[in-house]
Protein backbone atom coordinates (compact mmCIF):
# COMPACT_ATOMS: atom_id res chain seq x y z
CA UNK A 1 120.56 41.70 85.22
CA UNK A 2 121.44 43.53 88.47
CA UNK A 3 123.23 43.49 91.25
CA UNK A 4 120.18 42.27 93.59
CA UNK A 5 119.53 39.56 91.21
CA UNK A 6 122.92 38.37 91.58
CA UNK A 7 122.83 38.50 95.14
CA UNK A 8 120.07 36.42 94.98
CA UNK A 9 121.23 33.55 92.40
CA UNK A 10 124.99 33.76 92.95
CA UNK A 11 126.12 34.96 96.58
CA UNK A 12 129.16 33.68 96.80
CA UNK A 13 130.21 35.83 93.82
CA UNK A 14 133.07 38.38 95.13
CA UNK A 15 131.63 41.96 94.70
CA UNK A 16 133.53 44.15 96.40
CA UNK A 17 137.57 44.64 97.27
CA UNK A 18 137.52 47.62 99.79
CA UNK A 19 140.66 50.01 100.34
CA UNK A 20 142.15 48.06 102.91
CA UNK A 21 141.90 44.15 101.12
CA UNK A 22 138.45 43.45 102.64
CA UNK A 23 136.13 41.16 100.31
CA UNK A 24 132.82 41.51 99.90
CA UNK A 25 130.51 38.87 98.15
CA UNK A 26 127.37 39.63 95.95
CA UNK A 27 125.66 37.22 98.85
CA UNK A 28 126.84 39.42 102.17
CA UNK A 29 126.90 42.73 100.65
CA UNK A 30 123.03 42.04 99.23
CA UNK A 31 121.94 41.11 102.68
CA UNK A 32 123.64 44.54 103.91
CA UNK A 33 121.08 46.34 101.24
CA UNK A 34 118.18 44.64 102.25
CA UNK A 35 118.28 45.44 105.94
CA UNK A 36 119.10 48.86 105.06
CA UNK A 37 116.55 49.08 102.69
CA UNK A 38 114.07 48.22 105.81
CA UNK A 39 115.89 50.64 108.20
CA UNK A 40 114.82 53.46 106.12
CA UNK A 41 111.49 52.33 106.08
CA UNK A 42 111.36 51.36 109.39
CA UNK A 43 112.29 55.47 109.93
CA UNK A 44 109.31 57.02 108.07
CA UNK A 45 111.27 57.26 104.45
CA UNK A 46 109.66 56.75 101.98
CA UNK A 47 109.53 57.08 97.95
CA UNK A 48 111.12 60.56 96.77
CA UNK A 49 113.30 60.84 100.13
CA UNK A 50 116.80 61.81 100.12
CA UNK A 51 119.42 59.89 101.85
CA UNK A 52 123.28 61.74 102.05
CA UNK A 53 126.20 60.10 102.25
CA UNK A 54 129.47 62.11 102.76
CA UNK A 55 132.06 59.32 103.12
CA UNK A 56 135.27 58.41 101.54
CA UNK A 57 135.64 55.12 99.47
CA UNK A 58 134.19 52.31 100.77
CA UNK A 59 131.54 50.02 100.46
CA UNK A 60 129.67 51.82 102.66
CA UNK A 61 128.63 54.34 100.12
CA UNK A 62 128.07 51.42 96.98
CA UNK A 63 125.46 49.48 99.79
CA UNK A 64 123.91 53.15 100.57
CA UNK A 65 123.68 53.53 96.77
CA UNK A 66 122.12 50.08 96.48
CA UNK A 67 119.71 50.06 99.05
CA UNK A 68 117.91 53.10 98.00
CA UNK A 69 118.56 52.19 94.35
CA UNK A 70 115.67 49.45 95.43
CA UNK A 71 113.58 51.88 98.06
CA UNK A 72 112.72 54.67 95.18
CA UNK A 73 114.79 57.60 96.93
CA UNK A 74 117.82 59.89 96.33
CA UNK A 75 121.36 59.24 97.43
CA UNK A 76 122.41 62.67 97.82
CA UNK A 77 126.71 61.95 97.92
CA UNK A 78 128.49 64.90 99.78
CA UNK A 79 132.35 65.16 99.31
CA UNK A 80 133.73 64.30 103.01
CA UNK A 81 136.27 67.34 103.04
CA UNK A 82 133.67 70.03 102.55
CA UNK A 83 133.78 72.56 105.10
CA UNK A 84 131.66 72.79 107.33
CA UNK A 85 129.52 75.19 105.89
CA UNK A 86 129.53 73.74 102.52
CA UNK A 87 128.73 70.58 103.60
CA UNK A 88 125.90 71.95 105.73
CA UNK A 89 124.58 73.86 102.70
CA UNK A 90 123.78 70.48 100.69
CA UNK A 91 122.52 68.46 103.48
CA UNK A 92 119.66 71.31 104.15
CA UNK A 93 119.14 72.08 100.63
CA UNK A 94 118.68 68.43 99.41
CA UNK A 95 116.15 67.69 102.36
CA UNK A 96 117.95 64.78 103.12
CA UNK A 97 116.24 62.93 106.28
CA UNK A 98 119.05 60.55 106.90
CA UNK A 99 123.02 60.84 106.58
CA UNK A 100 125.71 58.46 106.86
CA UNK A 101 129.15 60.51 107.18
CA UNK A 102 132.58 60.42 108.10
CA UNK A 103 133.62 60.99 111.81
CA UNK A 104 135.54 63.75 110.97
CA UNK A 105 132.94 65.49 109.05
CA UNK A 106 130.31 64.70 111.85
CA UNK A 107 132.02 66.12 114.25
CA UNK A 108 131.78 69.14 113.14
CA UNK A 109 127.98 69.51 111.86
CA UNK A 110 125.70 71.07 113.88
CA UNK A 111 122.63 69.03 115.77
CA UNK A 112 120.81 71.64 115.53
CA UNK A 113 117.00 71.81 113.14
CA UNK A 114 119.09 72.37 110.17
CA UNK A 115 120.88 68.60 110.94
CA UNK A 116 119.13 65.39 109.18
CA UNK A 117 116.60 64.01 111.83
CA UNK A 118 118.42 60.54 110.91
CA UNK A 119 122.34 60.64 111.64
CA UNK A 120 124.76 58.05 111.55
CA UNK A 121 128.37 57.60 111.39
CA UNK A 122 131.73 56.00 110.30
CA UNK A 123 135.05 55.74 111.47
CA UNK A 124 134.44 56.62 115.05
CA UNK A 125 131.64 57.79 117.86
CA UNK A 126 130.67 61.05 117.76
CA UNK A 127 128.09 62.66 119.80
CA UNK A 128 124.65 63.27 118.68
CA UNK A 129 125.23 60.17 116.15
CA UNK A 130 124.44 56.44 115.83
CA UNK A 131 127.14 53.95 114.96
CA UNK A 132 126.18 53.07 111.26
CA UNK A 133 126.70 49.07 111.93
CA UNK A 134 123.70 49.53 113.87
CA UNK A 135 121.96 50.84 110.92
CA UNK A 136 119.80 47.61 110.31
CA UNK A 137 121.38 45.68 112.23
CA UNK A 138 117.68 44.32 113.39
CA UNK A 139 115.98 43.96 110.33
CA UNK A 140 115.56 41.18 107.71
CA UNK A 141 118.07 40.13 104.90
CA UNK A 142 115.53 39.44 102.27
CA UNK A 143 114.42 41.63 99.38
CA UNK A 144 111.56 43.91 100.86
CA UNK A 145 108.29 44.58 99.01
CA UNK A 146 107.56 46.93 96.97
CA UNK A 147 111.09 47.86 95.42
CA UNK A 148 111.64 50.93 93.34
CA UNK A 149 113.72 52.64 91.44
CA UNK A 150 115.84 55.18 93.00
CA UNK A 151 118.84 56.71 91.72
CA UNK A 152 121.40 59.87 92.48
CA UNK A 153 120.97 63.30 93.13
CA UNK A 154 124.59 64.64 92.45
CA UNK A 155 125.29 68.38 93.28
CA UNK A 156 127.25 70.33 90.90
CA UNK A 157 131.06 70.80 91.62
CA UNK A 158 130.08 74.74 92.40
CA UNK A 159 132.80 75.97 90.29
CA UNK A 160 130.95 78.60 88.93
CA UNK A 161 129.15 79.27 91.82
CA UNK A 162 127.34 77.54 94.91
CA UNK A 163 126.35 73.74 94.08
CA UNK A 164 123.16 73.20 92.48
CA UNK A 165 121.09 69.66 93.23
CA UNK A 166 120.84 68.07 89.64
CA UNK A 167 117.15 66.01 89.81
CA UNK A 168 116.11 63.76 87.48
CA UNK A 169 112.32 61.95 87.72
CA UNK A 170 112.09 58.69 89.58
CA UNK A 171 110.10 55.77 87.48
CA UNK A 172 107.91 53.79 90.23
CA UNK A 173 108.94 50.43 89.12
CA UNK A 174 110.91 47.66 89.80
CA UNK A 175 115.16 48.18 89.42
CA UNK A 176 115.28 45.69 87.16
CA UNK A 177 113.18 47.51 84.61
CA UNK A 178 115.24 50.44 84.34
CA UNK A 179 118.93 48.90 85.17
CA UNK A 180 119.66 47.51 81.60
CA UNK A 181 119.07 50.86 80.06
CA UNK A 182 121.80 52.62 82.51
CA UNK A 183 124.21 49.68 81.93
CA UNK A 184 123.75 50.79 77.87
CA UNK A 185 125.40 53.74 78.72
CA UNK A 186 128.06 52.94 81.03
CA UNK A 187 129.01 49.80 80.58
CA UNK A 188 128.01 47.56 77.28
CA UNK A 189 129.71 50.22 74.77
CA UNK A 190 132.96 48.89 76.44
CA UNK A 191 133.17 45.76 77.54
CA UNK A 192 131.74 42.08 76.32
CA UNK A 193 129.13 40.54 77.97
CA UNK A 194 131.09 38.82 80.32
CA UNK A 195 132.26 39.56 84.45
CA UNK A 196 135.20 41.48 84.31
CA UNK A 197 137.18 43.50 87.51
CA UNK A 198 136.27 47.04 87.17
CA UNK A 199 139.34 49.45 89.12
CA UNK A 200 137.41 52.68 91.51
CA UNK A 201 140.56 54.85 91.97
CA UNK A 202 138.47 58.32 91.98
CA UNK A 203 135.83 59.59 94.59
CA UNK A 204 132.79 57.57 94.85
CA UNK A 205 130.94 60.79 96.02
CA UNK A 206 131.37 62.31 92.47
CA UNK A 207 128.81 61.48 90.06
CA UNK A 208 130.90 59.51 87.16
CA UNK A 209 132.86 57.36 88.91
CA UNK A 210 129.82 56.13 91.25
CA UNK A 211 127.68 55.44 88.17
CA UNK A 212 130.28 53.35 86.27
CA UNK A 213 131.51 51.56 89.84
CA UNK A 214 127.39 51.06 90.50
CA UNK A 215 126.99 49.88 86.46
CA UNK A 216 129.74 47.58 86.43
CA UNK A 217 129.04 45.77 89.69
CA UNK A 218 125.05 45.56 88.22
CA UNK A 219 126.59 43.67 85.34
CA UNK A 220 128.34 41.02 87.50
CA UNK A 221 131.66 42.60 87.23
CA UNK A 222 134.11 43.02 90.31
CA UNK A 223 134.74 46.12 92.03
CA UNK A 224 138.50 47.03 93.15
CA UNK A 225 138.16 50.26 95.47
CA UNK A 226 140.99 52.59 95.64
CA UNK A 227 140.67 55.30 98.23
CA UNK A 228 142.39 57.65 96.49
CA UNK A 229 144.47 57.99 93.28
CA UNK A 230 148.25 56.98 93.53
CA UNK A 231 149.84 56.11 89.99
CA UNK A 232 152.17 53.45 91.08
CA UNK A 233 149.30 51.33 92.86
CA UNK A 234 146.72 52.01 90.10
CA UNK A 235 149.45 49.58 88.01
CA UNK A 236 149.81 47.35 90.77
CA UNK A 237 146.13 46.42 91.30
CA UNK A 238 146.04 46.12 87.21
CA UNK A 239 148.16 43.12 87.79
CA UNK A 240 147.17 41.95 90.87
CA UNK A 241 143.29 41.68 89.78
CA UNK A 242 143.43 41.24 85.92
CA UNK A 243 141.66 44.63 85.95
CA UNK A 244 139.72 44.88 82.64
CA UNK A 245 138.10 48.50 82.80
CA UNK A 246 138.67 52.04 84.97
CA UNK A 247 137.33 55.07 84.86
CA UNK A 248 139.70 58.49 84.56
CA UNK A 249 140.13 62.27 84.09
CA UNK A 250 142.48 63.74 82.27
CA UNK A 251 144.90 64.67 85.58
CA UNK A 252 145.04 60.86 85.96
CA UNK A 253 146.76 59.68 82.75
CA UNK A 254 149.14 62.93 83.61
CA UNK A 255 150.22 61.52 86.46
CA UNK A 256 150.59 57.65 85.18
CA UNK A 257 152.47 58.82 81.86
CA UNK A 258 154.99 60.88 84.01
CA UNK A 259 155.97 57.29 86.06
CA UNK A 260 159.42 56.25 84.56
CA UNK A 261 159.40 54.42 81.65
CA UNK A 262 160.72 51.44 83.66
CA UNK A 263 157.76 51.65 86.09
CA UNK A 264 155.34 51.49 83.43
CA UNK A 265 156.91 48.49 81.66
CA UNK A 266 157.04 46.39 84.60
CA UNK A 267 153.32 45.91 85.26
CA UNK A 268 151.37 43.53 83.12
CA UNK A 269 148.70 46.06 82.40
CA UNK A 270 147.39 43.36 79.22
CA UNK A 271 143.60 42.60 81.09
CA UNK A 272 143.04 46.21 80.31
CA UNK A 273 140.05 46.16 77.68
CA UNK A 274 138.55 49.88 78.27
CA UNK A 275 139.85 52.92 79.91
CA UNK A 276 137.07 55.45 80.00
CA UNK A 277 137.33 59.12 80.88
CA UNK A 278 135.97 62.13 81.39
CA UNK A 279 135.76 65.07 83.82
CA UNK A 280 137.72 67.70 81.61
CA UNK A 281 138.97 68.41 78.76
CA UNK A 282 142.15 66.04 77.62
CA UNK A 283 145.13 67.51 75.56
CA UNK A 284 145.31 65.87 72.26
CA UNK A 285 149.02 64.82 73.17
CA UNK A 286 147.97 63.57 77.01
CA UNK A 287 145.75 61.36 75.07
CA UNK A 288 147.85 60.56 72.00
CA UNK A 289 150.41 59.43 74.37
CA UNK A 290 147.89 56.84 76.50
CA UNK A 291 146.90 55.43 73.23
CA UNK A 292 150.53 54.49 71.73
CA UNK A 293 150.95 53.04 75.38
CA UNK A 294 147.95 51.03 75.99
CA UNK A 295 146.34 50.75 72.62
CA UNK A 296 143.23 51.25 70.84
CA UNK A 297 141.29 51.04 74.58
CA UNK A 298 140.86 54.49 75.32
CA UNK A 299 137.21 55.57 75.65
CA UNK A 300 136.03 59.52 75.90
CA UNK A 301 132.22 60.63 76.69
CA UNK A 302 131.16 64.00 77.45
CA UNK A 303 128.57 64.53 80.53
CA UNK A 304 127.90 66.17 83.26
CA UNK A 305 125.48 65.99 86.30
CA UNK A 306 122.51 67.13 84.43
CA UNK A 307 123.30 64.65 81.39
CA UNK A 308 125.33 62.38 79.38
CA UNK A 309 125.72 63.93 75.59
CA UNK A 310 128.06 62.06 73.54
CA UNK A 311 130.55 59.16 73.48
CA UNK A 312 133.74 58.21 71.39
CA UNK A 313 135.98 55.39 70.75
CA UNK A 314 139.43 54.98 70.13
CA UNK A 315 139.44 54.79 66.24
CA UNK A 316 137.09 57.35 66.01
CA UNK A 317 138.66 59.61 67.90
CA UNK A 318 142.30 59.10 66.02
CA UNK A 319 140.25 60.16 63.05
CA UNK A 320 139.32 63.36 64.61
CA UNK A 321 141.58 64.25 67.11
CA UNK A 322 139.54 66.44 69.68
CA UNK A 323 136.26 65.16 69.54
CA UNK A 324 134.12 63.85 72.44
CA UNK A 325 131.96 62.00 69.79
CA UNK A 326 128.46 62.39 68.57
CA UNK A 327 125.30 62.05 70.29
CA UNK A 328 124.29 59.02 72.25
CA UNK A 329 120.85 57.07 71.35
CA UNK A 330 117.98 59.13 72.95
CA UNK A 331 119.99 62.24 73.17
CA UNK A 332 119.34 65.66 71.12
CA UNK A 333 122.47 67.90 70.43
CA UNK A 334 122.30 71.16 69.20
CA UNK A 335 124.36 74.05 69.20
CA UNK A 336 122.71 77.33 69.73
CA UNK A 337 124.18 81.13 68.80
CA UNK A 338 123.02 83.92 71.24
CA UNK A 339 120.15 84.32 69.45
CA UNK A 340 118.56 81.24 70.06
CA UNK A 341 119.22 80.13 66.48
CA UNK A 342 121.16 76.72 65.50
CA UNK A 343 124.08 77.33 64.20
CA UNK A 344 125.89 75.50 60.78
CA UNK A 345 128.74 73.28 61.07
CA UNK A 346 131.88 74.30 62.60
CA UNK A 347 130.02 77.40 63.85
CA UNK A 348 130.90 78.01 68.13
CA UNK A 349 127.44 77.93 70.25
CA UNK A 350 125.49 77.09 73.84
CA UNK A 351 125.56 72.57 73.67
CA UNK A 352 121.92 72.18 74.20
CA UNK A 353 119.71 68.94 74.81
CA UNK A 354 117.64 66.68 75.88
CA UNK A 355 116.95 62.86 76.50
CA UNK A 356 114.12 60.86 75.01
CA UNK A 357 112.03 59.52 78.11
CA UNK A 358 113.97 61.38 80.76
CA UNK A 359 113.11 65.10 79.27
CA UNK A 360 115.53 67.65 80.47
CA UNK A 361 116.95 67.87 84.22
CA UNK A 362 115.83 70.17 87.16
CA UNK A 363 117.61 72.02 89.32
CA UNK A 364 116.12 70.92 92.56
CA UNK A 365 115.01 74.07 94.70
CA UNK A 366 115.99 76.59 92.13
CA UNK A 367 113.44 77.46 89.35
CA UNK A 368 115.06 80.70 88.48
CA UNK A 369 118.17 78.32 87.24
CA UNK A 370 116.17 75.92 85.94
CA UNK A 371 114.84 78.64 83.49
CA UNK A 372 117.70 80.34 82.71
CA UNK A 373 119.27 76.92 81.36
CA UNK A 374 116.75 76.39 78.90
CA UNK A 375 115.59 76.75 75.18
CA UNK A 376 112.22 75.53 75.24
CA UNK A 377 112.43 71.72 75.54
CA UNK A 378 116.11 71.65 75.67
CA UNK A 379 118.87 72.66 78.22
CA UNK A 380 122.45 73.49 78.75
CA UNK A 381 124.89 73.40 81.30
CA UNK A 382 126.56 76.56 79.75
CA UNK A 383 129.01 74.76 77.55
CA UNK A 384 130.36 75.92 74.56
CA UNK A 385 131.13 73.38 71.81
CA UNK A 386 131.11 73.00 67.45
CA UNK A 387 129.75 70.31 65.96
CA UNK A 388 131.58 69.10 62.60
CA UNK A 389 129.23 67.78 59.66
CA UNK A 390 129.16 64.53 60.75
CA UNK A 391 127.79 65.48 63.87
CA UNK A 392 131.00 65.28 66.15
CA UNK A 393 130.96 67.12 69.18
CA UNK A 394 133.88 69.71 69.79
CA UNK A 395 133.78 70.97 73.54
CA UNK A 396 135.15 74.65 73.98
CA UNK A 397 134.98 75.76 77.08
CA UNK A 398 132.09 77.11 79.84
CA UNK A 399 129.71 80.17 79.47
CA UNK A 400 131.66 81.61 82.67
CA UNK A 401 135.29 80.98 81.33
CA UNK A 402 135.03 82.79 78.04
CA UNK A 403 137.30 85.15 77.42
CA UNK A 404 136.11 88.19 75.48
CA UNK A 405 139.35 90.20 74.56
CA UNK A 406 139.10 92.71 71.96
CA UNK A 407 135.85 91.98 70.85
CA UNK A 408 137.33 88.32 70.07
CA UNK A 409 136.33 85.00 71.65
CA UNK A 410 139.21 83.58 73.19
CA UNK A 411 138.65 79.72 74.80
CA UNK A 412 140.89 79.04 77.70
CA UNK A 413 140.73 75.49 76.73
CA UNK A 414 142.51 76.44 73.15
CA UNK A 415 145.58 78.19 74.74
CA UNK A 416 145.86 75.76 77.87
CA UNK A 417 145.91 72.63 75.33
CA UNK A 418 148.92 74.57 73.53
CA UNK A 419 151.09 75.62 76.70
CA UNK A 420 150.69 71.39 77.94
CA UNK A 421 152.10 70.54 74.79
CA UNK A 422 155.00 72.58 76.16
CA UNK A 423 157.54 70.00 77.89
CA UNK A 424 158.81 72.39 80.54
CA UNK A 425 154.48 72.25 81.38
CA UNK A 426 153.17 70.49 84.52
CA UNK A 427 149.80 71.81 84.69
CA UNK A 428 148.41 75.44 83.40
CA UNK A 429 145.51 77.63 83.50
CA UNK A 430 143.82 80.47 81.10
CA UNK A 431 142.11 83.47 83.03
CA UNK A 432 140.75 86.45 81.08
CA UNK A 433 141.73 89.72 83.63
CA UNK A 434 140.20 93.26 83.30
CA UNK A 435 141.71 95.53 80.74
CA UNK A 436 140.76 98.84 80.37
CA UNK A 437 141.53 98.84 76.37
CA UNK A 438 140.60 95.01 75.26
CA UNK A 439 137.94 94.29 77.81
CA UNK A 440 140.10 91.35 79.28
CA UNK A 441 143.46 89.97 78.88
CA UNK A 442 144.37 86.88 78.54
CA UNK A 443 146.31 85.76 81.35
CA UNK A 444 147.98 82.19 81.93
CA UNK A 445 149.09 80.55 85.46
CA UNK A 446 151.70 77.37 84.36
CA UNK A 447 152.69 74.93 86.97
CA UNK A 448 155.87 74.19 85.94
CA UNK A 449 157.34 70.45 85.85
CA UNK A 450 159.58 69.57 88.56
CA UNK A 451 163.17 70.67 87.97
CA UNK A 452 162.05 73.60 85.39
CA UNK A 453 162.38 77.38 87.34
CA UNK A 454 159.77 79.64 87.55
CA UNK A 455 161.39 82.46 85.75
CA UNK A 456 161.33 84.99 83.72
CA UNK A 457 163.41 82.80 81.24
CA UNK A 458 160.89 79.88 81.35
CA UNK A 459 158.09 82.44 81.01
CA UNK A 460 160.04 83.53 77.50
CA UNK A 461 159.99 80.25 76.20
CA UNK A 462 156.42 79.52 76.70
CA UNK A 463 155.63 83.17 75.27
CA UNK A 464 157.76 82.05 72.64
CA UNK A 465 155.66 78.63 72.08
CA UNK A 466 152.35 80.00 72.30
CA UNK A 467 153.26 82.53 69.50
CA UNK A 468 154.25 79.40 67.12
CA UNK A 469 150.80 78.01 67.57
CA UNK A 470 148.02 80.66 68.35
CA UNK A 471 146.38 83.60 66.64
CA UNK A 472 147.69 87.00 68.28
CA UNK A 473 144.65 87.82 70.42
CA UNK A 474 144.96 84.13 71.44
CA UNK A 475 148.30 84.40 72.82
CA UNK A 476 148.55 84.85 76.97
CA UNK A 477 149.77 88.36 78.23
CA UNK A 478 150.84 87.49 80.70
CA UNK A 479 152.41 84.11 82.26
CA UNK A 480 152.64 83.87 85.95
CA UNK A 481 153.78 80.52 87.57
CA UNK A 482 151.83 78.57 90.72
CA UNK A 483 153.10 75.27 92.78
CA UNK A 484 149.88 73.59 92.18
CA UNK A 485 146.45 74.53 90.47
CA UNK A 486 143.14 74.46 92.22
CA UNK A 487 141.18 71.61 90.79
CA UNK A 488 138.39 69.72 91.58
CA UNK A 489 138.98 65.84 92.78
CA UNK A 490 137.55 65.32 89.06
CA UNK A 491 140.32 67.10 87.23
CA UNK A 492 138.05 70.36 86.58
CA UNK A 493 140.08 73.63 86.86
CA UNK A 494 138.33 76.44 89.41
CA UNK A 495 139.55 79.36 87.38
CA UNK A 496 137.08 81.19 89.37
CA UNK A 497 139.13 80.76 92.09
CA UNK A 498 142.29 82.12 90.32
CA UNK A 499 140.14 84.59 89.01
CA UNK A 500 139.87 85.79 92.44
CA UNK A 501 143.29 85.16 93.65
CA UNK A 502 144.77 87.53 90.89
CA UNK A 503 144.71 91.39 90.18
CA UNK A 504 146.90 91.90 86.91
CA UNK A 505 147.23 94.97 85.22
CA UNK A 506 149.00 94.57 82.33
CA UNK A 507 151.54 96.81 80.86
CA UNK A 508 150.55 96.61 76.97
CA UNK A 509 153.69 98.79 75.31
CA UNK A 510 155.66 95.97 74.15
CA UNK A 511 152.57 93.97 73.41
CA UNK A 512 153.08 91.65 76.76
CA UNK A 513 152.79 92.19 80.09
CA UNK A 514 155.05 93.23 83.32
CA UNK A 515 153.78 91.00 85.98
CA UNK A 516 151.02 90.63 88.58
CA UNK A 517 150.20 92.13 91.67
CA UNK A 518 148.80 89.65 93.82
CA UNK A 519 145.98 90.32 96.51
């Protein structure tokens, strides 16, 4: 099974429901593929090339994704609101030859030798760049010769630093070879073998939600694209198109559980049959709560661009409250201590691994990081994590976020999960700040919910809370309030950023802290 296949045997099939109510069929976005497929050729790309696309949701980016998903190269995606710098950065280091991008963002890329040799764009002329319709426009709709596998290379998000190109080996050999093993992954453990309607309603350019959206419209299933993520019409288009699966972070089921009761209750939400997530950690409660509303449908993996690790359902997950799951088939998991040395059950470490037949990733155009990431045929990310004796994965935080405060290991993660339990809580964030007794203190930033005041009352209360639930050194020294937390579009926190942002010296005589001084 794959998408092309379908194309083939059952065009009329609808494939696609873009932002704006546009339909797509299996038959008319399959042609679109193949004459892209021959553009790039027709340029001088060939196997191993990258291709870039830095658009917002559309089908523009799936059909990019598809056509050199049969042509053997990369699709590099690059987020659309990038600077222009950043943006610039990732087209140069991926090599990319050819980019499709927004107008916005073309207009303000250079043409100089640093450009793509190949540009193209949507939403509007720009000069220095071909229409993308035109992209194609003269070649053939049928299946070209020679097809091969190609697949993603996703950049990192960069929160720790700039983005790294995650590459994994391209097999020369037909789609259709290597398709049924990615749908094991992303869409089989959820769904039955059936077409369902499969809901896009994060950014395509990020690496999870393009590989379920590409998955599920392999497997036959219909794709409903959202451009961006609004709560009230995520429940609408449930309805509307008998969605049966969507993909989530944790920010996401935040936002729907915090709809009035009455909102949620009026939208038949019963097609539902898996809601998977990922992205960032998810509060036990955030969770909890999705499950007593939607039932036992509620699907958690943990992955990132260099890897998918572990996976865990519903009823497993009720039975240990926490987990991501254990390892997938193919995958080795292994916590390491400092020293290189496994470490026993329930014991914190580096998450190491690697994938049977895939090996571990590459960082492309950085051997240095490449190296540092690995433990001779396994690699991390720089994740943190205990597994139990069954094997169940327990994330903790990043390498870069630790906090090391008194000689103790303090995991942001820990003491965020215990202030969003808090109901006066919108959003919060753990920072460890330079102390010159403990090393670093541990420092929280709490959006607060609307209606709750940033005070110093409201900062006694959560003191108050964290003290009921965490060990003294993991309590916060500090809580300082924010309107809204820097996150990625995928729900991770850039506590490097508030990292930066804040200078707090902390006045320890009473055990707590005065306040911040802000840069």
């Amino acid at each position: 099974m794959s998408f092309y296949e379908i194309a083939r045997q059952d065009p009329a099939r609808e494939a696609v429901i873009d932002p704006d109510g546009t339909a797509w069929t299996f038959g008319r976005l399959g042609e679109r593929v193949n004459r892209l497929s021959r553009a790039f050729r027709a340029l001088g790309l060939g196997r191993g090339d990258a291709v870039a696309a830095a658009l917002r949701n559309g089908h523009e980016f799936l059909e990019l994704l598809l056509a050199a998903g049969q042509s053997g190269m990369y699709l590099v995606p690059v987020n659309p609101r990038l600077t222009r710098a950043e943006a610039q950065y990732i087209l140069s280091d991926s090599g990319a030859r050819l980019v499709v991008a927004a107008a916005e963002l073309a207009a303000g890329l250079p043409l100089d030798d640093s450009a793509p040799e190949h540009r193209f764009t949507v939403g509007g002329p720009v000069p220095g760049w071909h229409p993308y319709d035109g992209l194609g426009a003269g070649e053939r709709a049928d299946p070209p010769q020679g097809r091969s596998f190609g697949m993603t290379m996703g950049y990192t998000s960069g929160t720790t630093g700039r983005p790294k190109g995650v590459a994994v080996p391209l097999f020369d050999v037909d789609p259709e070879l290597v398709i049924p093993f990615l749908l094991e992954r992303t869409v089989t453990p959820y769904v039955e073998d059936r077409p369902g309607t499969h809901l896009v309603c994060s950014p395509l350019y990020h690496a999870a939600p393009n590989a379920h959206a590409s998955s599920f419209l392999h497997a036959g299933h219909r794709i409903v694209i959202h451009e961006k993520f609004d709560p009230g019409l995520v429940l609408r288009d449930i309805e509307r198109y008998r969605v049966t699966t969507s993909h989530m972070v944790p920010t996401h089921f935040h936002r729907l559980l915090a709809l009035p009761p009455e909102v949620r209750k009026a939208q038949d939400v019963s097609s539902l049959e898996a809601v998977i997530h990922a992205g960032a950690p998810c509060p036990v409660a955030i969770k909890q709560a999705m499950l007593d509303w939607l039932g036992p449908i509620v699907w958690e993996y943990f992955a990132s661009s260099e890897g998918y690790l572990t996976r865990v359902g519903p009823r497993e997950w009720l039975e240990r409250p926490g987990t991501v799951g254990r390892a997938v088939p193919g995958v080795t998991l292994r916590i390491l201590g400092e020293d290189g040395q496994e470490t026993g059950p329930g014991e914190a470490g580096l998450i190491y691994f690697t994938t049977e037949g895939v090996g571990t990733f590459e960082y492309h155009n950085a051997p240095e990081k490449t190296a540092a990431s690995r433990r001779g045929d396994l690699g991390t990310v720089g994740d943190y994590g205990q597994l139990d004796a069954d094997g169940y994965l327990f994330p903790l935080d990043r390498r870069d976020d630790l906090i090391i405060s008194g000689g103790v290991n303090v995991y942001p993660a820990e003491v965020e999960e215990r202030l969003l339990a808090h109901p006066a809580v919108e959003d919060a964030a753990v920072i460890g700040i330079p102390h010159p007794d403990w090393g670093r203190a541990v420092v929280a930033v709490v959006q607060p919910v609307p209606g709750s005041a940033p005070d110093e009352i409201l900062a006694g209360r959560l003191l108050d809370h964290c003290r009921e639930g965490l060990a003294p050194q993991k309590r916060p020294r500090l809580i300082e309030f924010a309107a809204e937390l820097p996150r990625t579009e995928t729900g991770k926190l850039k506590r490097r950023v508030l990292r930066d942002s804040y200078s707090v010296t902390p006045d320890t005589r009473d055990g707590e802290a005065s306040g911040p001084a802000r840069r």
